[in-house]
N, C-alpha and C. Protein backbone atom coordinates (compact mmCIF):
# COMPACT_ATOMS: atom_id res chain seq x y z
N UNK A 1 -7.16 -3.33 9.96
CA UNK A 1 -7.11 -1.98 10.43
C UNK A 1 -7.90 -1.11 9.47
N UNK A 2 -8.72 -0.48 10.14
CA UNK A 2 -9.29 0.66 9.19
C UNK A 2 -9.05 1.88 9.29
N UNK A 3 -9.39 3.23 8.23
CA UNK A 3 -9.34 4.44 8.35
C UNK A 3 -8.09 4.47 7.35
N UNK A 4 -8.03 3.81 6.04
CA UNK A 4 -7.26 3.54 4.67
C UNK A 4 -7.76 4.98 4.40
N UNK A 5 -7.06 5.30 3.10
CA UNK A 5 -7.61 6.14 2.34
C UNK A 5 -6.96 5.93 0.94
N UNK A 6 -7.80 5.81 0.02
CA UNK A 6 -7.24 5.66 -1.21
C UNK A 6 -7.73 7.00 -1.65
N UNK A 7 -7.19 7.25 -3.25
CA UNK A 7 -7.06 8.76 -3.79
C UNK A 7 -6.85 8.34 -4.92
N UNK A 8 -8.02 9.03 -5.77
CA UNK A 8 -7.87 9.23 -7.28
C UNK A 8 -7.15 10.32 -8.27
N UNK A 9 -5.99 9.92 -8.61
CA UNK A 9 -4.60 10.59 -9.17
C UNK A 9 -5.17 11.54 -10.58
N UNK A 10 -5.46 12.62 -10.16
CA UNK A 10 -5.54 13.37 -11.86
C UNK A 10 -4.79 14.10 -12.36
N UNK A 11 -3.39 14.47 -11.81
CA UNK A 11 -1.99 14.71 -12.05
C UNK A 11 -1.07 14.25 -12.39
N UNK A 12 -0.02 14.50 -13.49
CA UNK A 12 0.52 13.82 -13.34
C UNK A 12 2.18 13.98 -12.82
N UNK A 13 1.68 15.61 -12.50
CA UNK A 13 3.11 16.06 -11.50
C UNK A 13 2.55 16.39 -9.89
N UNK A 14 1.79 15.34 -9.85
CA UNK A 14 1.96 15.69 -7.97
C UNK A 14 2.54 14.54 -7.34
N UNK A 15 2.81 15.07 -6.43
CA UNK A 15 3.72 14.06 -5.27
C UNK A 15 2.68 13.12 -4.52
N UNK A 16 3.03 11.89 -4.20
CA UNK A 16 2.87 10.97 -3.22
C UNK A 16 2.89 11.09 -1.89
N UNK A 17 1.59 11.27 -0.70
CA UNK A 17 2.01 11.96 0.57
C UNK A 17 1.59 10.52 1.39
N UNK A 18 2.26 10.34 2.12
CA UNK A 18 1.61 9.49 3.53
C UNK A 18 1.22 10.54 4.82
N UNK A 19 0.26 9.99 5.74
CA UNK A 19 0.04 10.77 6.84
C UNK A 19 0.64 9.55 8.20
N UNK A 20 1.43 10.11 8.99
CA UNK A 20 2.43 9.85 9.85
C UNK A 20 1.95 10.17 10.98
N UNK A 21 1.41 10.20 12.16
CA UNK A 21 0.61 10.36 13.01
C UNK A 21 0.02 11.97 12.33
N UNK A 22 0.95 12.86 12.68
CA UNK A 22 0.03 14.27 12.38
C UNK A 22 0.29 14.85 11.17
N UNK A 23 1.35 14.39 10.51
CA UNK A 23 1.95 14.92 9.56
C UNK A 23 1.82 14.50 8.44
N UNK A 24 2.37 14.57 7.02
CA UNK A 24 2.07 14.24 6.12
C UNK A 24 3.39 14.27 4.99
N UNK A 25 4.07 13.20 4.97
CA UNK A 25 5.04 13.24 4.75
C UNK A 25 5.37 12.46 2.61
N UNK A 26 5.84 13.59 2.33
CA UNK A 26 6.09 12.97 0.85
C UNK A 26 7.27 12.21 0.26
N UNK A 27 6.20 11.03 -0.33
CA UNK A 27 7.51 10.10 -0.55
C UNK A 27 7.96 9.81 -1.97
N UNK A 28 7.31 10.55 -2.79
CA UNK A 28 7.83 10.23 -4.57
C UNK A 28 6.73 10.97 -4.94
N UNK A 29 7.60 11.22 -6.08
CA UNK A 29 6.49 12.15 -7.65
C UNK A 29 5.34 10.88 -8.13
N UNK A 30 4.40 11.03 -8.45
CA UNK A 30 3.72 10.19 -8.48
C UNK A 30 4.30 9.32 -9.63
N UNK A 31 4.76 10.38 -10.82
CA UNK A 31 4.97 9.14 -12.30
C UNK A 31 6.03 8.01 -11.51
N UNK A 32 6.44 8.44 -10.24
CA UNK A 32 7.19 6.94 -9.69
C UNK A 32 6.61 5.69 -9.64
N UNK A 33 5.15 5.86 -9.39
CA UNK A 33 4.09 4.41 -9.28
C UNK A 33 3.67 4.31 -10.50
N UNK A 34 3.85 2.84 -11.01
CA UNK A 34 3.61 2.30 -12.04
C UNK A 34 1.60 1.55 -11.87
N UNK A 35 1.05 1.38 -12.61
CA UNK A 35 -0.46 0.64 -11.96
C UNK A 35 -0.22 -0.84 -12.16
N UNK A 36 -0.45 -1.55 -11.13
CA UNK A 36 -0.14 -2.55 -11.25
C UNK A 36 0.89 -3.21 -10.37
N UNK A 37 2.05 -2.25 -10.04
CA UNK A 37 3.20 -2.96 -9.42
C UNK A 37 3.28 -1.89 -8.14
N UNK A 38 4.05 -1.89 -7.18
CA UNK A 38 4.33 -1.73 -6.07
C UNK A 38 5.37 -0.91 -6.03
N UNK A 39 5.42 -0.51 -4.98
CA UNK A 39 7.16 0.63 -4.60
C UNK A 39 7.31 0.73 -3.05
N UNK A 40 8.87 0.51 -2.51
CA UNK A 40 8.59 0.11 -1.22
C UNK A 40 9.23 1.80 -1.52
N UNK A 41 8.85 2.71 0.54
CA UNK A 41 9.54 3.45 0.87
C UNK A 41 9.80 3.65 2.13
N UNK A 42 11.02 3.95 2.28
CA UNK A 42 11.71 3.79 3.85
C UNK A 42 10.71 5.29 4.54
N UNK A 43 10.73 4.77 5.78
CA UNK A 43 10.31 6.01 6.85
C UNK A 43 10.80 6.19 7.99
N UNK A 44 10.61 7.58 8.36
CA UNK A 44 11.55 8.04 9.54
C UNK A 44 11.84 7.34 10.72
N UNK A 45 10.63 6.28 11.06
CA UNK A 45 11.18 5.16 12.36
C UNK A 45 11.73 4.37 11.73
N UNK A 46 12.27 4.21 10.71
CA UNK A 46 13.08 2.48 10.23
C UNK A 46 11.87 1.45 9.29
N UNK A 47 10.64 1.29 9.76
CA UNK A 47 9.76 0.75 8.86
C UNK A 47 9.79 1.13 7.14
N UNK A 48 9.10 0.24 6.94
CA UNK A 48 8.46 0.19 5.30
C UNK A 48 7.73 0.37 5.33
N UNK A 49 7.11 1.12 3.87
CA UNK A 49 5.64 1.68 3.40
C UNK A 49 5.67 0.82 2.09
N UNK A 50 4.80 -0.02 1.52
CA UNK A 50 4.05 -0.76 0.34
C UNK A 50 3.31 0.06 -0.17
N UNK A 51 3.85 1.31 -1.31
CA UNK A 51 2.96 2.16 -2.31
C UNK A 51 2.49 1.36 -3.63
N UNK A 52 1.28 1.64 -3.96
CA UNK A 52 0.38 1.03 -5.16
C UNK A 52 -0.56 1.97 -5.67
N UNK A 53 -0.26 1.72 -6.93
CA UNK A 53 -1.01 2.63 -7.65
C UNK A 53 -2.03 1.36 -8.63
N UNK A 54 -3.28 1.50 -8.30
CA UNK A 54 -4.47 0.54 -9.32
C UNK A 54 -4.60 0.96 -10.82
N UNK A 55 -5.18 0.39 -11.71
CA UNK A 55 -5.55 0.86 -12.59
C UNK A 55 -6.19 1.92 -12.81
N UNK A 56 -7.12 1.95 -11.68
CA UNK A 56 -8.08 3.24 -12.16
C UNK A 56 -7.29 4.38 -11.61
N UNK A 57 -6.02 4.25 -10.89
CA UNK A 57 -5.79 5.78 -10.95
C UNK A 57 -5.63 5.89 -9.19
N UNK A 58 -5.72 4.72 -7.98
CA UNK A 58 -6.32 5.60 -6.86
C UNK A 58 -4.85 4.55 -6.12
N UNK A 59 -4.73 5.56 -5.47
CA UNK A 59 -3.08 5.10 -4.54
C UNK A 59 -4.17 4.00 -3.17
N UNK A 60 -3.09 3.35 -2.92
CA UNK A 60 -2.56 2.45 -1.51
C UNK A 60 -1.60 2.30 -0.73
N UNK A 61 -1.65 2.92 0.34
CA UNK A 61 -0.01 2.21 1.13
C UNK A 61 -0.41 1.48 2.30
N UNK A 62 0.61 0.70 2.63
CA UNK A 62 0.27 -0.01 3.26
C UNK A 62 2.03 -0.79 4.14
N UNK A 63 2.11 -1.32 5.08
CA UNK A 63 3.70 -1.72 5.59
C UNK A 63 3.89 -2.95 4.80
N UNK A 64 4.98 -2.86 4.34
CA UNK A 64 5.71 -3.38 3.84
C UNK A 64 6.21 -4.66 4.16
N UNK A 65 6.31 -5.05 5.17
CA UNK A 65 6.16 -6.53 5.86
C UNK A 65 5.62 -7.60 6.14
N UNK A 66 5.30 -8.87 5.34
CA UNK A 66 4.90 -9.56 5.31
C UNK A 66 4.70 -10.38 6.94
N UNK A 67 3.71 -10.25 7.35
CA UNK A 67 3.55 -10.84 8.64
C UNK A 67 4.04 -12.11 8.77
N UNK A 68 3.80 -12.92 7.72
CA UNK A 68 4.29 -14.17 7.43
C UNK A 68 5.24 -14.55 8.12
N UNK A 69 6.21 -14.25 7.37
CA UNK A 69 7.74 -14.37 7.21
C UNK A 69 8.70 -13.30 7.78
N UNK A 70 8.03 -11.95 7.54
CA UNK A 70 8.90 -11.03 8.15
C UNK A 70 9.75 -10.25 7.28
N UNK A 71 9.80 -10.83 5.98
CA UNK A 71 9.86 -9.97 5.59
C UNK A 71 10.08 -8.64 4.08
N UNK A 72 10.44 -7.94 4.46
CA UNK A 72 9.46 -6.37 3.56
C UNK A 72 9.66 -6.63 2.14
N UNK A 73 8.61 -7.33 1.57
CA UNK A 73 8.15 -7.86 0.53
C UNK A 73 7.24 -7.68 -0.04
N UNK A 74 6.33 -7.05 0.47
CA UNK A 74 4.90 -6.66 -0.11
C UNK A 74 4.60 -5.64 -1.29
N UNK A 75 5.46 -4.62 -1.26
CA UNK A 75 5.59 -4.14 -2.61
C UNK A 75 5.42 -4.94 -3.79
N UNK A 76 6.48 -6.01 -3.42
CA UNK A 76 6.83 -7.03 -4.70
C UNK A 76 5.66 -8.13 -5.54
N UNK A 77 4.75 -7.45 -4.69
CA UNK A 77 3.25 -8.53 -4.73
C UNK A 77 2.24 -8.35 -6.02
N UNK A 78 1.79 -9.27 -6.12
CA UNK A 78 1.13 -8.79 -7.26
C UNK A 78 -0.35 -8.15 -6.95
N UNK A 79 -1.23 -7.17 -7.30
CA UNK A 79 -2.10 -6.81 -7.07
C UNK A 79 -3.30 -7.67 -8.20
N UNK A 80 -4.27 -7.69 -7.29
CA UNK A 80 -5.98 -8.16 -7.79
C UNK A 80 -6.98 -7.37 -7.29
N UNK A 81 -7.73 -8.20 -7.48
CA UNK A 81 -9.28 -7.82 -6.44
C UNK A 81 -9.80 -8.97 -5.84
N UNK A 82 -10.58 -9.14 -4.62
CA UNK A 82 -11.45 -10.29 -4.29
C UNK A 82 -13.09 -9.46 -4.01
N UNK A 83 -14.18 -9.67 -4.75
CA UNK A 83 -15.63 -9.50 -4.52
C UNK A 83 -15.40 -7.52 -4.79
N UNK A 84 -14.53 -7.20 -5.54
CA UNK A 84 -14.28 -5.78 -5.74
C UNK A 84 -13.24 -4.98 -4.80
N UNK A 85 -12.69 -5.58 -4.33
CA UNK A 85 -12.00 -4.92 -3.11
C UNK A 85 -10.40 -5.10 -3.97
N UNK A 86 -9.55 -4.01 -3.53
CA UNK A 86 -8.19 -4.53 -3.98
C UNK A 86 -7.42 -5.29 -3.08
N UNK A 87 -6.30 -6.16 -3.52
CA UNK A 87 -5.37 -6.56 -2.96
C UNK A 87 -3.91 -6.73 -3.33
N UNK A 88 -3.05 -7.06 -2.51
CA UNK A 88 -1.53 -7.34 -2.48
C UNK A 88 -1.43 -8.46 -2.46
N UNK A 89 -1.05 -9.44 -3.10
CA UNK A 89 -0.85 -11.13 -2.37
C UNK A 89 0.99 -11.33 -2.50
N UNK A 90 1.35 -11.99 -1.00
CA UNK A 90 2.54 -11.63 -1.11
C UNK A 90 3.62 -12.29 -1.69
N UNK A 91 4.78 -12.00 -2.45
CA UNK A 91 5.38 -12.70 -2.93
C UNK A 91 5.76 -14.17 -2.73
N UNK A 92 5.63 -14.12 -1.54
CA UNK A 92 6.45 -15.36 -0.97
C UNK A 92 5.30 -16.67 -0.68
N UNK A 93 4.51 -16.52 0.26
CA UNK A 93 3.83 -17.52 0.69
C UNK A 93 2.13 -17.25 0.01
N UNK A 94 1.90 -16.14 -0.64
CA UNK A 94 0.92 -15.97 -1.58
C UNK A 94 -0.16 -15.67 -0.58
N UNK A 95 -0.39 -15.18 0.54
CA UNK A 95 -1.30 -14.70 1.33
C UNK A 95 -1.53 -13.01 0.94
N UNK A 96 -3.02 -12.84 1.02
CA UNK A 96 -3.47 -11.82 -0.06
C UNK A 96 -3.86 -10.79 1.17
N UNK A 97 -3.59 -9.84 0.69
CA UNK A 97 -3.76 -8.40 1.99
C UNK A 97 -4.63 -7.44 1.44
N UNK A 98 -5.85 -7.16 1.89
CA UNK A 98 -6.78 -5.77 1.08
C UNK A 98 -6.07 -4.70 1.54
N UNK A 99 -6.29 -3.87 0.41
CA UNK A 99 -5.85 -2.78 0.63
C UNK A 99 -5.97 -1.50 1.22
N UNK A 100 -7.52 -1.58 1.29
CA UNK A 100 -8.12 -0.51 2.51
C UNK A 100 -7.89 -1.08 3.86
N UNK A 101 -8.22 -1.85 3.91
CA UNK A 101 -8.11 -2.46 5.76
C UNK A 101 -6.89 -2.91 5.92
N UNK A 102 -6.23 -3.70 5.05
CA UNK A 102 -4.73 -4.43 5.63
C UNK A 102 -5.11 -5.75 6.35
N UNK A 103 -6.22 -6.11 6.54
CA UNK A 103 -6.90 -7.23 6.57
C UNK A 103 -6.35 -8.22 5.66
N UNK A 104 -5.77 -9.70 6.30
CA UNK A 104 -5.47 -10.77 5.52
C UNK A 104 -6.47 -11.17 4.97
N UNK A 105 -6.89 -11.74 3.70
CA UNK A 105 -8.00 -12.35 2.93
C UNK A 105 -8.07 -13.99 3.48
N UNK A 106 -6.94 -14.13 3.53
CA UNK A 106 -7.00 -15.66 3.40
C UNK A 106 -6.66 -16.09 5.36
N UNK A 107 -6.21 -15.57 6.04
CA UNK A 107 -6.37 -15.90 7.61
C UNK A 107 -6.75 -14.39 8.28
N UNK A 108 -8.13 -14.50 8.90
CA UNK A 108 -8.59 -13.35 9.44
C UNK A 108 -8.03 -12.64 10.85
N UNK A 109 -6.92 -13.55 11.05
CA UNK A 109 -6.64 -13.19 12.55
C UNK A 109 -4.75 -12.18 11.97
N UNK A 110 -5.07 -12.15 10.84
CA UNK A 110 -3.47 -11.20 10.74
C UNK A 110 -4.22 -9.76 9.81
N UNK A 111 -3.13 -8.78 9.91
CA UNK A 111 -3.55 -7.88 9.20
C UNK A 111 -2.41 -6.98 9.20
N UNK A 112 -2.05 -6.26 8.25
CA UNK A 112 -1.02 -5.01 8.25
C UNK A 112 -1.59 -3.71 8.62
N UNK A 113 -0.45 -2.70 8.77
CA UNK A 113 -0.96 -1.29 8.86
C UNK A 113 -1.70 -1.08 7.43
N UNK A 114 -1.85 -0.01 7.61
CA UNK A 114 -2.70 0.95 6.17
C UNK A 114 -2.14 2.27 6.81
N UNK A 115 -1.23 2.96 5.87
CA UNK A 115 -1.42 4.30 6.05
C UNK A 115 -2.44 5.32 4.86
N UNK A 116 -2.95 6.43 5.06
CA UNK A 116 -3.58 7.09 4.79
C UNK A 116 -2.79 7.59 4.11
N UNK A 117 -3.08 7.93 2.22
CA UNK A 117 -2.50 8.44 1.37
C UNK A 117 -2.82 9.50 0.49
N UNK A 118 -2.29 10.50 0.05
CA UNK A 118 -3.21 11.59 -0.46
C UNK A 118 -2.11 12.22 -1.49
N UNK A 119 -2.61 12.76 -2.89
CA UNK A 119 -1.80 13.10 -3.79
C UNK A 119 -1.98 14.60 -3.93
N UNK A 120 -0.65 15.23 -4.00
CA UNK A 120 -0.53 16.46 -3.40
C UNK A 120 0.19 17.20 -4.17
């Protein structure tokens, strides 16, 4: 899926926003994301959001549900890169998810949401 948006954090008291069809809904102070590790957050239909913060500073979200298995585990993942691109690979069965697209790395026929993230 495309139309990701990652965001380069130069605050360190702004909030964490997702965009929700029209809206834009905040889900943590940013010092909540650690770089490197993950943070799941619940949303108003019942789903999961997979927040990530990279080293350099630029957020990811993405659902929280491992297509795999089913389930909301992806936070828990460890982040890389493949050819420069970031990723999630998931705890469980180790299948790697980019982070702009939500595109599986390793089987091209799965992919997660991506929501659009912006620090606010």
């Amino acid at each position: 899926m495309s139309g990701s948006t990652s965001v380069g954090i130069q605050s360190t008291s702004a909030s964490i926003q997702l965009r929700l069809e029209e809206d834009w809904l905040e889900i943590c102070d940013r010092t909540q994301l650690v770089p490197g590790r993950g943070l799941a957050a619940l949303l108003p239909d019942g789903r999961q959001a997979a927040l990530f913060l990279d080293r350099e500073g630029r957020a990811y979200a993405i659902d929280n549900r491992d297509p795999f298995t089913g389930a909301a585990v992806l936070s828990r993942g460890l982040l890389g890169t493949e050819q420069g691109r970031p990723f999630v690979a998931s705890p469980l069965l180790k299948q790697r998810f980019d982070l702009e697209t939500g595109r599986c790395l390793d089987d091209k026929e799965v992919s997660v949401a991506v929501h659009p993230v912006r620090v606010a």
